[in-house]
Protein backbone atom coordinates (compact mmCIF):
# COMPACT_ATOMS: atom_id res chain seq x y z
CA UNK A 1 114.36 67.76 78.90
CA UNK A 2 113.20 70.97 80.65
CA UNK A 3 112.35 70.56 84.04
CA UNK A 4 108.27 70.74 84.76
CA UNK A 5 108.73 71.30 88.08
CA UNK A 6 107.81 75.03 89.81
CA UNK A 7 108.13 76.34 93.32
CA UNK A 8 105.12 77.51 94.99
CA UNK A 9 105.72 79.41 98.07
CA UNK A 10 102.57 79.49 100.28
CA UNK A 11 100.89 76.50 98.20
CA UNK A 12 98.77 75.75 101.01
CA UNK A 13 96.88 78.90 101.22
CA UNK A 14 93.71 79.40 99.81
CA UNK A 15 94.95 80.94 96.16
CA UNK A 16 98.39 79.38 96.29
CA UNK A 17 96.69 75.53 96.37
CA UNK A 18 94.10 76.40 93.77
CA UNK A 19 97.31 77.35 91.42
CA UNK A 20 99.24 73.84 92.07
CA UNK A 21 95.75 72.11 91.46
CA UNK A 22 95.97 74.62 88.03
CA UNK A 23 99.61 73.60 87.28
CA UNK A 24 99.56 69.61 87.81
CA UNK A 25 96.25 69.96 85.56
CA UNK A 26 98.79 71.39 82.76
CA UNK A 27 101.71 68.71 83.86
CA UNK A 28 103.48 70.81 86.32
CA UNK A 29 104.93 69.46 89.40
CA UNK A 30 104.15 72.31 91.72
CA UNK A 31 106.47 72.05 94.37
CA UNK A 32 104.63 73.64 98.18
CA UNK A 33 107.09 75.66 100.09
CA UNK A 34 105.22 76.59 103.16
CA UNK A 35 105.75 76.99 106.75
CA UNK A 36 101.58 76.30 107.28
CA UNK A 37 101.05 78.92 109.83
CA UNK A 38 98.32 79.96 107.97
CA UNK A 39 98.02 77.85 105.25
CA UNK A 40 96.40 74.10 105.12
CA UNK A 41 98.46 70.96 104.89
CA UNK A 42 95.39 69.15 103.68
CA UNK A 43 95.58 71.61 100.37
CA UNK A 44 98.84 70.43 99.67
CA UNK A 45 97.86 67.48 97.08
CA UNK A 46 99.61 67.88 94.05
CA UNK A 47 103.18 67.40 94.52
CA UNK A 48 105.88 67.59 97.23
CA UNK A 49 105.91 69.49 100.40
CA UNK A 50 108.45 71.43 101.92
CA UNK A 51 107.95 73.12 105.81
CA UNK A 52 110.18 75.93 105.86
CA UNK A 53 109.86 79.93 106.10
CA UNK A 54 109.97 81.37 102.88
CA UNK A 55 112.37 83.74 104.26
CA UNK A 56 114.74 80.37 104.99
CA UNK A 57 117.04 80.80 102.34
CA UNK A 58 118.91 77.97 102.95
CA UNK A 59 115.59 75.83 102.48
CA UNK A 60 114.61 77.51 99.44
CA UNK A 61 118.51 77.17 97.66
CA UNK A 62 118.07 73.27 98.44
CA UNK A 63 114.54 73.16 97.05
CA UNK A 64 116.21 75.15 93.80
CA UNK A 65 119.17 72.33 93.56
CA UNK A 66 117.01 69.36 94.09
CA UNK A 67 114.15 70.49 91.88
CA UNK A 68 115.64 72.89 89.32
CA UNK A 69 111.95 74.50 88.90
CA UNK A 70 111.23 75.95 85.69
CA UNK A 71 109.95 79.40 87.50
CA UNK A 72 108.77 80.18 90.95
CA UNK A 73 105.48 81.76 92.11
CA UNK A 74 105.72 83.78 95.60
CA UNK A 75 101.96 83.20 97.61
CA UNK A 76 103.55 83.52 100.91
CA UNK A 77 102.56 86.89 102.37
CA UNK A 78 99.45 87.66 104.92
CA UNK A 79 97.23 89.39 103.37
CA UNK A 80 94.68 91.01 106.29
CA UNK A 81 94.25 94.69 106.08
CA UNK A 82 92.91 95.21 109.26
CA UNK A 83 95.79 93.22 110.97
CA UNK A 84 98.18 95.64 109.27
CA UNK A 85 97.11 98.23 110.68
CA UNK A 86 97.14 96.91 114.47
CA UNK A 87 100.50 95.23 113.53
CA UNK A 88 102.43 96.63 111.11
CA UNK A 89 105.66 95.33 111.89
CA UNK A 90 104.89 91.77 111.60
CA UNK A 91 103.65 92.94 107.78
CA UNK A 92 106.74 94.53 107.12
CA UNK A 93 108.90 91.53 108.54
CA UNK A 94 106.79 88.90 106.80
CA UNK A 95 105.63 90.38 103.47
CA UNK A 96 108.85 92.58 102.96
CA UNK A 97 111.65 91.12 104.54
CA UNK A 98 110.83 87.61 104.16
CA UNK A 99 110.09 88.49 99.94
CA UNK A 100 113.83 90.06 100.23
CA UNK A 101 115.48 86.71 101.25
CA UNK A 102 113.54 84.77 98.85
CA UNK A 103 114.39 87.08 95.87
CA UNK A 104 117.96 87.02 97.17
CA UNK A 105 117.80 83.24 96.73
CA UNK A 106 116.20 82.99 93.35
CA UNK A 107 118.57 85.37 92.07
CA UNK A 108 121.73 83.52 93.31
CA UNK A 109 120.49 80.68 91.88
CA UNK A 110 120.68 81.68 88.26
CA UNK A 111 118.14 82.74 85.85
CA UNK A 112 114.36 82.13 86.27
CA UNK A 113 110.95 83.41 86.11
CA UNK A 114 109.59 84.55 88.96
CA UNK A 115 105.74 85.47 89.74
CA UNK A 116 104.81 87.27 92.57
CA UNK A 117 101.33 87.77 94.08
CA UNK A 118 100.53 91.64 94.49
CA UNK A 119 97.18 93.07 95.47
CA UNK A 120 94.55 96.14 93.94
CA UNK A 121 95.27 97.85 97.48
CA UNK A 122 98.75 99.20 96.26
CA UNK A 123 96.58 101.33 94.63
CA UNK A 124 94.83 103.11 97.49
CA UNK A 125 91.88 104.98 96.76
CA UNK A 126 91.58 105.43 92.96
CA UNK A 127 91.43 108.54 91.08
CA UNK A 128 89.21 106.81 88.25
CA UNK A 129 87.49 103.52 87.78
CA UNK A 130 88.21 101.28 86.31
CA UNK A 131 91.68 101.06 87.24
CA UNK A 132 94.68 100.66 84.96
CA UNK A 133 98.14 99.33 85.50
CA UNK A 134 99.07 102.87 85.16
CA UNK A 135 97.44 104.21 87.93
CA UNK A 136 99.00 106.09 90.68
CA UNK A 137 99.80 103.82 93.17
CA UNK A 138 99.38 105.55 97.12
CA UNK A 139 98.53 102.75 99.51
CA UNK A 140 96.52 103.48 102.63
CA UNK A 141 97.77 100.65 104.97
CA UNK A 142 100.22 98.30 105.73
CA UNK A 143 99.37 95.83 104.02
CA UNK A 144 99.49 97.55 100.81
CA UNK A 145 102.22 99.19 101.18
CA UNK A 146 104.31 96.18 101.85
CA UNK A 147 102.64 94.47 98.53
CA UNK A 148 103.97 97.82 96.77
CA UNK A 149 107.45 97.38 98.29
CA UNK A 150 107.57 93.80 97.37
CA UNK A 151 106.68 94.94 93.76
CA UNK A 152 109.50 97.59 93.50
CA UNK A 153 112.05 95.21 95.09
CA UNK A 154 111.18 92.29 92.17
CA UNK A 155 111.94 94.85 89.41
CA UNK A 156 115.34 96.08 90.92
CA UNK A 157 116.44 92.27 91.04
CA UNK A 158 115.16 91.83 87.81
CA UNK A 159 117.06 94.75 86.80
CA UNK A 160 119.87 93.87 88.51
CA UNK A 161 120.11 90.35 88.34
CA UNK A 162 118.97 87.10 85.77
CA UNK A 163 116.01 86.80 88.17
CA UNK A 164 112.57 87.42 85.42
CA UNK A 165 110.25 89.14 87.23
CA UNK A 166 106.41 89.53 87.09
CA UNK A 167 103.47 90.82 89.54
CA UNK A 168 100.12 90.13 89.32
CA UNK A 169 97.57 92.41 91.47
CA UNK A 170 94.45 90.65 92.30
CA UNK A 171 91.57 92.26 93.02
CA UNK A 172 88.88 90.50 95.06
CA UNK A 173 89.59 86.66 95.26
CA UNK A 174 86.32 84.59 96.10
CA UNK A 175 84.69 80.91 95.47
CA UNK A 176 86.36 77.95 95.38
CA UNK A 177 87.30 74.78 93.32
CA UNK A 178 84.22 73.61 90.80
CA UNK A 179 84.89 69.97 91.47
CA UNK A 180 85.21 70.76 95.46
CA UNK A 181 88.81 69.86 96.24
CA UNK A 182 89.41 73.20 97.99
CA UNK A 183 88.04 76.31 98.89
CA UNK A 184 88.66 78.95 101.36
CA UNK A 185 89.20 78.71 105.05
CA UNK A 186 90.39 80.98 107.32
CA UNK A 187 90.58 81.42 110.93
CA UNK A 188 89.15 84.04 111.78
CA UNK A 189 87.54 84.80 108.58
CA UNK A 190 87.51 88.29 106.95
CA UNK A 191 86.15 87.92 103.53
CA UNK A 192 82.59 89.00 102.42
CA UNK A 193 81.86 85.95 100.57
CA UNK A 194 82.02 83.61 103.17
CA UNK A 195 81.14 85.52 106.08
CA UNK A 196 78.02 86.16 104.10
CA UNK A 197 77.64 82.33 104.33
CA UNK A 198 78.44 81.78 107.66
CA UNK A 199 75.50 84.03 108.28
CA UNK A 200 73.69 82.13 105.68
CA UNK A 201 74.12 79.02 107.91
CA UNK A 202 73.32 80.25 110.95
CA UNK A 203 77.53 80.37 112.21
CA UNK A 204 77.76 83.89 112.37
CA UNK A 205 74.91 86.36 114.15
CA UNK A 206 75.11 88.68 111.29
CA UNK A 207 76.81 89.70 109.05
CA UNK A 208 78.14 93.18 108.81
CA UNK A 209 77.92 96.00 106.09
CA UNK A 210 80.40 99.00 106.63
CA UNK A 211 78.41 101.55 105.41
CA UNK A 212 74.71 101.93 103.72
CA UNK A 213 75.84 105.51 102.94
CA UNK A 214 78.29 105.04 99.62
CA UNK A 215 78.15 107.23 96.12
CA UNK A 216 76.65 103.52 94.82
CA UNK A 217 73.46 102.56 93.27
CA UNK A 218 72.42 100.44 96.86
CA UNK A 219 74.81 102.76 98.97
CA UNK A 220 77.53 100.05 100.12
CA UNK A 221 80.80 99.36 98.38
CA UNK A 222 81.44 98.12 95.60
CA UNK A 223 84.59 95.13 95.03
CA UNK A 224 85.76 93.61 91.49
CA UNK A 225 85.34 89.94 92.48
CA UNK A 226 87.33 87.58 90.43
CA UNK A 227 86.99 83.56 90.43
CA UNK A 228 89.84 81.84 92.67
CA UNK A 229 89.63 78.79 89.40
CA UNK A 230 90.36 81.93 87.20
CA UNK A 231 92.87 83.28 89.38
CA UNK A 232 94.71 80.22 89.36
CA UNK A 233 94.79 79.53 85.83
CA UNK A 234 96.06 83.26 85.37
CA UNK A 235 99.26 82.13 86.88
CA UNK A 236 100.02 79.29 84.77
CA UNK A 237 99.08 81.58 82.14
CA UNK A 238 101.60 84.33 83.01
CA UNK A 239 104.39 81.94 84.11
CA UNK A 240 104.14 80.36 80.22
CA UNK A 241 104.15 83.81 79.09
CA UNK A 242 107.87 84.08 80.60
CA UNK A 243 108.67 80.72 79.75
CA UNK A 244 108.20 81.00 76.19
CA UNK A 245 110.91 84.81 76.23
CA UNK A 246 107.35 87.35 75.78
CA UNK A 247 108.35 90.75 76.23
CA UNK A 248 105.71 92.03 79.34
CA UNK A 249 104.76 94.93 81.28
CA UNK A 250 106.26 94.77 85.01
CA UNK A 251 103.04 94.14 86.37
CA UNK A 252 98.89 93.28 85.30
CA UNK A 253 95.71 93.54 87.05
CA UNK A 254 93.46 90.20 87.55
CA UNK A 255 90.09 91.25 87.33
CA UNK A 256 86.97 91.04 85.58
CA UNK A 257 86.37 94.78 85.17
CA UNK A 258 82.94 94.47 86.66
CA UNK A 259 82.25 95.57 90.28
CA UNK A 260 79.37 94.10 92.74
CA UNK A 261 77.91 96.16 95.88
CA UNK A 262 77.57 94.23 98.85
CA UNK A 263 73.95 94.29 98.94
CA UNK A 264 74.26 92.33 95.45
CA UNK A 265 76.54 89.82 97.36
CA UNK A 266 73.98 88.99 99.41
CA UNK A 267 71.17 88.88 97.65
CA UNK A 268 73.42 86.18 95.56
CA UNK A 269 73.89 84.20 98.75
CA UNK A 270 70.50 84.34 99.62
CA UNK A 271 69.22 83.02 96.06
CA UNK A 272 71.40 80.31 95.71
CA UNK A 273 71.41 79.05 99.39
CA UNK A 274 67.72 79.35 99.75
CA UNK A 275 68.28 81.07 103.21
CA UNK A 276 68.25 84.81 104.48
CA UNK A 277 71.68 86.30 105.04
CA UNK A 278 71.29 88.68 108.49
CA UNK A 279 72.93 91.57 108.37
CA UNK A 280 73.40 95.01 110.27
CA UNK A 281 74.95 98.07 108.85
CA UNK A 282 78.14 99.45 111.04
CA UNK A 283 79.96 102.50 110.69
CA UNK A 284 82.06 103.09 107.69
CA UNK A 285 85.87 101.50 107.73
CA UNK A 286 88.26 104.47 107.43
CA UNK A 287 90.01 104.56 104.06
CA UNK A 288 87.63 101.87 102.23
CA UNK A 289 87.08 103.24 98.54
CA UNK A 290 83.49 103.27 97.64
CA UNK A 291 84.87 101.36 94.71
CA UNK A 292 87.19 99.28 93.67
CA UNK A 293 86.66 98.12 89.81
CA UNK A 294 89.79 96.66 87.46
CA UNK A 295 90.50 97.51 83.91
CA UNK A 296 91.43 94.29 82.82
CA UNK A 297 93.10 94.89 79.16
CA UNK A 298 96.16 94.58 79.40
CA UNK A 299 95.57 90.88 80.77
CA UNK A 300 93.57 90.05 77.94
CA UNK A 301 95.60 91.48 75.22
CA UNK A 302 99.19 90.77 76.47
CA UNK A 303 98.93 87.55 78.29
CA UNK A 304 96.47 86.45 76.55
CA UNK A 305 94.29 85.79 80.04
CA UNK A 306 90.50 86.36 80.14
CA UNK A 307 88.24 85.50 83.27
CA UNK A 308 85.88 82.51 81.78
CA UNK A 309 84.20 81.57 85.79
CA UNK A 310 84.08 85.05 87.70
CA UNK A 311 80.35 85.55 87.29
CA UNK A 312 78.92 86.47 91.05
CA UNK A 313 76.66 83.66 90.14
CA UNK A 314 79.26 80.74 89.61
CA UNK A 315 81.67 82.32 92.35
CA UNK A 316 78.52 81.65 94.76
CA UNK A 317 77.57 78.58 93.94
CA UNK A 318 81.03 77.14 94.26
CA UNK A 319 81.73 78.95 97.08
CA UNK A 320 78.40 77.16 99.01
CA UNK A 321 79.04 73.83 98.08
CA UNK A 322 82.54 73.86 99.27
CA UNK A 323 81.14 75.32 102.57
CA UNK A 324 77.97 73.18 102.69
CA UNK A 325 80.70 69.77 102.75
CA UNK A 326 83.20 71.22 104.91
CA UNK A 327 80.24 72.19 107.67
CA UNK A 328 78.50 69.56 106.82
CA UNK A 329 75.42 70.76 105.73
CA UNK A 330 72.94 68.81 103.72
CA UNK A 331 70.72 71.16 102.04
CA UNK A 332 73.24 72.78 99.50
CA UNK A 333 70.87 74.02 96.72
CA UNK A 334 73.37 73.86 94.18
């Protein structure tokens, strides 16, 4: 009998336990490989963990002999533009040369598909929206730039090797588990969503808007926001895809192909919370793209993958009652 098992490197982030709690659903034993730096041990619920660097390569060979996965999905990367520009060395070492030794690993181990989690900022600043697979691909910071790299090194070991390679570039991960489980918390936290909420609740002064001054409808930026649930269920998905010998394109967009200002964001918070969402409008973030929108096609057609939860309304609503139980807040309004 096949083995059911897969490795999940950086299962205890915020996207990586989401996809285990997608996985077990479809009876897979995700398997967490995770040093939890950044991720949360608590997350890690539906099957073994293992503390180790995914750049440990004798940890992950062991993991591959004791639990002969049927495919591996690579999580483990951080994932903070602004940090990669103050420290892009610790990108390049983490993202890059950490992705090397794990590829290296997989690929000495014999013949199995591998996943890796790649981002809409390889893209840079698009020349048209919305954006294809196709596109020209000029990051404009470290961080995307070392999800590019990571891309091009998976199809030279696939090319090279038995390794079975596939990247899949999100483009803005939000809410959180329907039934509650999990959701998304980070220390500090950079992500619209739930700063918006923290503001919501009365944890952050105010939130702020980089610009009031974009070529948009309201004037600030507008993000593809995609449904963590959906996001998750996209990898099982694309891992079956391989599993089952389907001939795919080196790489596919997650995305909805429907973009959301900021302004929109909050006035989403603000209905389903009940409460105002301060704000203040600050200066313009160099090299943000007024918008950032995916063409989601080649999902649908060739892996057969279609958002069902990524409406701004249900990302919301999740995304506040997750935060109203972990703050502890009583009046949810959802």
């Amino acid at each position: 009998m096949a083995s059911r098992a897969v490795l999940v490197t950086g299962g205890a982030g915020y996207v990586g336990s989401h996809a285990c709690k997608a996985l077990a659903r479809a009876g897979y034993l995700p398997v967490v490989l995770d040093n939890l730096q950044r991720g949360q041990g608590s997350a890690v619920r539906f099957g073994p963990l293992i503390e180790a660097d995914v750049g440990d390569s004798a940890a992950v060979s062991a993991a591959l002999r004791e639990y002969a996965p049927c495919g591996v999905i690579h999580f483990a990367a951080f994932a903070y533009v602004g940090e990669s520009v103050q420290a892009p060395g610790m990108y390049w070492r983490n993202n890059v040369e950490q992705g090397i030794r794990l590829l290296s690993a997989i690929s000495d181990y014999g013949r199995i598909p591998v996943l890796i989690s790649s981002s809409c900022a390889t893209y840079g600043i698009p020349e048209a929206i919305p954006i294809a697979e196709q596109a020209p691909q000029r990051p404009i910071n470290p961080y995307g730039e070392s999800k590019l790299a990571l891309e091009r090194c998976l199809q030279d070991f696939t090319r090279a090797s038995a390794l079975n390679g596939l990247s899949l570039r999100y483009f803005n991960a939000a809410g959180a588990d329907p039934d509650g489980e999990l959701g998304e918390v980070h220390e500090p936290e950079p992500h619209l969503i739930p700063r918006a909420m923290l503001a919501a609740a009365g944890k952050l002064e105010a939130l702020d808007v980089y610009g009031n001054d974009w070529p948009t409808a309201d004037g600030s930026c507008i993000r593809d926001y995609v449904h963590v649930h959906d996001l998750a269920l996209a990898h099982r998905v694309a891992l079956e895809c391989l599993l089952a010998g389907k001939t795919l394109a080196p790489a596919y967009n997650l995305g909805t192909g429907k973009g959301h200002s900021v302004f929109e964001v909050i006035h989403a918070v603000e209905r389903v919370s009940g409460r105002s969402v301060p704000y203040r409008v600050s200066k313009r973030r160099d090299g943000d793209p007024a918008i950032l929108v995916a063409n989601p096609d080649a999902a649908r057609t060739e892996l057969g993958f279609e958002c069902s939860r990524s409406d701004l309304g249900s990302i919301v609503a999740d995304a506040w009652r997750f935060h109203c139980d972990h703050w502890g807040l009583r009046d949810s309004h959802v």
